[in-house]
Protein backbone atom coordinates (compact mmCIF):
# COMPACT_ATOMS: atom_id res chain seq x y z
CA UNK A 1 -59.30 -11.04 125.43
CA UNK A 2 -61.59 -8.84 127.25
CA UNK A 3 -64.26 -6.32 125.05
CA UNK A 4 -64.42 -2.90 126.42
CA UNK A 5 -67.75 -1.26 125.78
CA UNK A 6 -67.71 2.71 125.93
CA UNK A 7 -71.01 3.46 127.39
CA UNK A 8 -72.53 6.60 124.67
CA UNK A 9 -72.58 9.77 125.73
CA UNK A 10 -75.18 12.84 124.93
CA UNK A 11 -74.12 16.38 124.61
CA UNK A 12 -75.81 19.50 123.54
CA UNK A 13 -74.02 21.37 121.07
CA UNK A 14 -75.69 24.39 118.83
CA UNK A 15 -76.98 23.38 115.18
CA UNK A 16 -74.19 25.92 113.39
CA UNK A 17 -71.29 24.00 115.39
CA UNK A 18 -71.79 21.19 114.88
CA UNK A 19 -72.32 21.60 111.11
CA UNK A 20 -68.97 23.54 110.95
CA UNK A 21 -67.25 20.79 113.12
CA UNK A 22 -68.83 17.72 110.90
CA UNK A 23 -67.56 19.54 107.96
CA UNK A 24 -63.97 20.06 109.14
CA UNK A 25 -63.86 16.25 110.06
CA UNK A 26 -64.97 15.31 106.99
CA UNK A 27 -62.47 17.36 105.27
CA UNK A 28 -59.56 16.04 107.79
CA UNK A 29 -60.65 12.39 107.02
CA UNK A 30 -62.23 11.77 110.23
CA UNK A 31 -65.17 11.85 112.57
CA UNK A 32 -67.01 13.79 115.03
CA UNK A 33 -65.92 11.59 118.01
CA UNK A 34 -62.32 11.52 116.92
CA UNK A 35 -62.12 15.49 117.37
CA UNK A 36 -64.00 15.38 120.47
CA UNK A 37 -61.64 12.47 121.63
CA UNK A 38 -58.59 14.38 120.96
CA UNK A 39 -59.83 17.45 122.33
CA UNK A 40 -60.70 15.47 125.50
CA UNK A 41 -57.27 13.66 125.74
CA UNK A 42 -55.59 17.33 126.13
CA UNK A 43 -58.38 19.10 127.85
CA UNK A 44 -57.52 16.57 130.29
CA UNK A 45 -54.35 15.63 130.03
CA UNK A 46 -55.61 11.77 129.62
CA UNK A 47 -53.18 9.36 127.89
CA UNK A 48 -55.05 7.11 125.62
C-alpha cells in the first residue's frame, strides 16, 4: 500500500478567529484542519 503525504500548508488568519474557530472545534469534538477540510470540500465542490 502506497503512503500519501499531504505536504503542510501556511495560512494567515487574524488572532480573534482563530481563537473563536479553535474553540468551536474543540467544543464539536474536532480540530482546526477538520473545519478547514470540510469547508474546503464544499468551497470547492471536491469529493474526498
Amino acid at each position: 500500500m502506497r503512503t500519501t503525504h499531504t505536504p503542510p500548508r501556511s495560512i494567515r488568519v487574524p488572532d480573534e478567529v482563530w481563537d473563536a474557530a479553535k474553540a468551536e472545534a474543540e467544543r464539536r469534538g474536532e480540530t482546526v484542519t477538520d473545519a478547514v477540510l470540510r469547508f474546503l470540500r464544499r468551497y470547492s465542490k471536491t469529493p474526498r
